[in-house]
Protein backbone atom coordinates (compact mmCIF):
# COMPACT_ATOMS: atom_id res chain seq x y z
CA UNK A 1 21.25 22.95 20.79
CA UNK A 2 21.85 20.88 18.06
CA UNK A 3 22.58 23.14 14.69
CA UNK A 4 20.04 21.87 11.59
CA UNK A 5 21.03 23.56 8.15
CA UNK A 6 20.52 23.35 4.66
CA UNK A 7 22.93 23.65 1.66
CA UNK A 8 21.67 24.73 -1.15
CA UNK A 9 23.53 25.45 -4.89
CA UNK A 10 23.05 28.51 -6.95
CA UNK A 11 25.46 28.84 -10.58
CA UNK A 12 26.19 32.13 -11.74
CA UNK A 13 27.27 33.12 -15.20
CA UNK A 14 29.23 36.55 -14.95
CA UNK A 15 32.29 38.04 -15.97
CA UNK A 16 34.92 40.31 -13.99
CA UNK A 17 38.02 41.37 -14.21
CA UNK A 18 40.60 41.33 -11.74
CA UNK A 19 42.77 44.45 -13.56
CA UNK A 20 39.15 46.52 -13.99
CA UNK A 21 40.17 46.55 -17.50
CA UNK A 22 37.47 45.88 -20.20
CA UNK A 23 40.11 44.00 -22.04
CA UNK A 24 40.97 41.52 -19.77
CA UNK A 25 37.29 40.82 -18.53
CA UNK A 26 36.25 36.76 -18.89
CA UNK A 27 33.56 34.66 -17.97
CA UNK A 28 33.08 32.57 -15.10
CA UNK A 29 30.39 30.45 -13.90
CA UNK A 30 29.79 30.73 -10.50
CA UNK A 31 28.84 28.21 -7.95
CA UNK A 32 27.26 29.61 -4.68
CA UNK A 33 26.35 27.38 -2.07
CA UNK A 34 24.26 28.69 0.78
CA UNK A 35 24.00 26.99 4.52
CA UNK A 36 20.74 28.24 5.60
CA UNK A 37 18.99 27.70 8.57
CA UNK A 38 15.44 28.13 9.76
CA UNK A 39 15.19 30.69 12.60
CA UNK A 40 11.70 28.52 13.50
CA UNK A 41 13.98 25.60 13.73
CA UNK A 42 11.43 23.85 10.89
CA UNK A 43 13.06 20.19 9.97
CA UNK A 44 11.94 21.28 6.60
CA UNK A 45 12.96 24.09 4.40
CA UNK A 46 10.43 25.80 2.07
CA UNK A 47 13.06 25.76 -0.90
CA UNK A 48 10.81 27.07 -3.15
CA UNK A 49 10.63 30.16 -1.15
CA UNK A 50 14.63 30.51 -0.88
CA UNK A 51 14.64 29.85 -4.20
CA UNK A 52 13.07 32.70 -5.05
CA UNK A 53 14.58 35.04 -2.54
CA UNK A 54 18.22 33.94 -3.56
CA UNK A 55 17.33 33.86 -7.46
CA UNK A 56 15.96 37.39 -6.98
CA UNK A 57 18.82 38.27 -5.54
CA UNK A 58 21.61 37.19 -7.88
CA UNK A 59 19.74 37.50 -10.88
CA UNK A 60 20.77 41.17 -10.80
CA UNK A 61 24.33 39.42 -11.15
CA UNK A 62 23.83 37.50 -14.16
CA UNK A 63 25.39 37.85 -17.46
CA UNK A 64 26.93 41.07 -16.83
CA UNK A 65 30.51 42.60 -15.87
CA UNK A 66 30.77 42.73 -12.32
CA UNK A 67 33.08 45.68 -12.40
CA UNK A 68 30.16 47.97 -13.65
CA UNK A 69 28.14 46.86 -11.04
CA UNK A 70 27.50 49.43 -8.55
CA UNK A 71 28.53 47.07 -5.94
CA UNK A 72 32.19 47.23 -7.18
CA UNK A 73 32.33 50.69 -7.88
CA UNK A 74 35.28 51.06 -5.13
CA UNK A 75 36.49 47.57 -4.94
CA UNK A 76 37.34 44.74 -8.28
CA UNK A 77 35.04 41.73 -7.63
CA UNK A 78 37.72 39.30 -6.82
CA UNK A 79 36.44 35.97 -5.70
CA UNK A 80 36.56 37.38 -2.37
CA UNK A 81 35.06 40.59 -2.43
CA UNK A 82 32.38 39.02 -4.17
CA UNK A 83 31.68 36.51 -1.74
CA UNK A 84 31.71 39.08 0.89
CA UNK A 85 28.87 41.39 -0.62
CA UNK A 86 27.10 38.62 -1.07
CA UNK A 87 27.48 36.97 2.27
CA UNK A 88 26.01 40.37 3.99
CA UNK A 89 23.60 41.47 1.57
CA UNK A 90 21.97 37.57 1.52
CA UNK A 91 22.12 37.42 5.30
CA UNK A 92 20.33 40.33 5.39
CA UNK A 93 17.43 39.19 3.00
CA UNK A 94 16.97 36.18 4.42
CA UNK A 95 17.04 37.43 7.47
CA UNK A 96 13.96 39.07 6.51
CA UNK A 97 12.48 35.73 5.73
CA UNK A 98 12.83 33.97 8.74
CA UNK A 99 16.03 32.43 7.57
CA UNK A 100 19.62 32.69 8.85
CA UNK A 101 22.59 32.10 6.56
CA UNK A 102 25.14 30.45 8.52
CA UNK A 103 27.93 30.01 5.78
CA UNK A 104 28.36 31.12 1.76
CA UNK A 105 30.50 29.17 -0.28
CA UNK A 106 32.28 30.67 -3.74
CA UNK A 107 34.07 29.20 -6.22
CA UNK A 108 35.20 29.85 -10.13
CA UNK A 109 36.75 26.70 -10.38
CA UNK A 110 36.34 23.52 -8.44
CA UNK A 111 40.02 24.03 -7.16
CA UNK A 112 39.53 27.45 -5.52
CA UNK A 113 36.71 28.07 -2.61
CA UNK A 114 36.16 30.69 -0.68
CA UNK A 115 34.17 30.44 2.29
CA UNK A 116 32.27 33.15 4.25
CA UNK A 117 30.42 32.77 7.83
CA UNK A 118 30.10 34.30 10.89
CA UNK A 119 29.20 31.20 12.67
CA UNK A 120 31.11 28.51 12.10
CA UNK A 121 34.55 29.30 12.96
């Protein structure tokens, strides 16, 4: 069966730090790209209603320090770990939705990605 997916780009503007020192925290935007598929196997996606579901999602993210996020209370939100949490907990949610998230991309800069999926190696 052929394997029909959608990427779709979030941006993020957080800050973390690697040390989990206050001092040393700095600011990052984001990108987040998504490879979602439609468990109905729909050519079309209904991107408004990802949208929303995603947005929802990271918005609890936004404009904060990572490291006080309960999410990193026993790990620092390295690139990694935070494409990890977000890989499950989105997969999850979309899940829900009739959606399946084949692969999350992360990145702070355009030179380093880090890529998350279950599927697709």
């Amino acid at each position: 069966m052929e394997l029909k997916v959608h990427k779709l780009h979030y941006y993020l503007n957080s800050r973390h730090s690697i040390d989990n020192s206050i001092e040393n925290a700095h600011s990052h935007t984001f990108s987040v790209g998504l490879y979602i598929e439609d468990k109905n196997n729909e050519k079309f996606l209904n991107i408004k209603k990802v949208n929303k579901v995603v947005s929802k999602y990271l918005n609890q993210f936004r404009g904060v320090l990572l490291n006080h996020k309960p999410a990193f209370q026993d790990r620092i939100p390295t690139i990694e770990h935070i494409g990890d949490l977000f890989y499950e907990e989105l997969r999850l949610i979309l899940m829900e939705h009739n959606y399946n998230l084949i692969q999350l991309d992360i990145c702070e800069n355009p030179l380093q990605i880090y890529s998350v999926s279950d599927r697709l190696w």
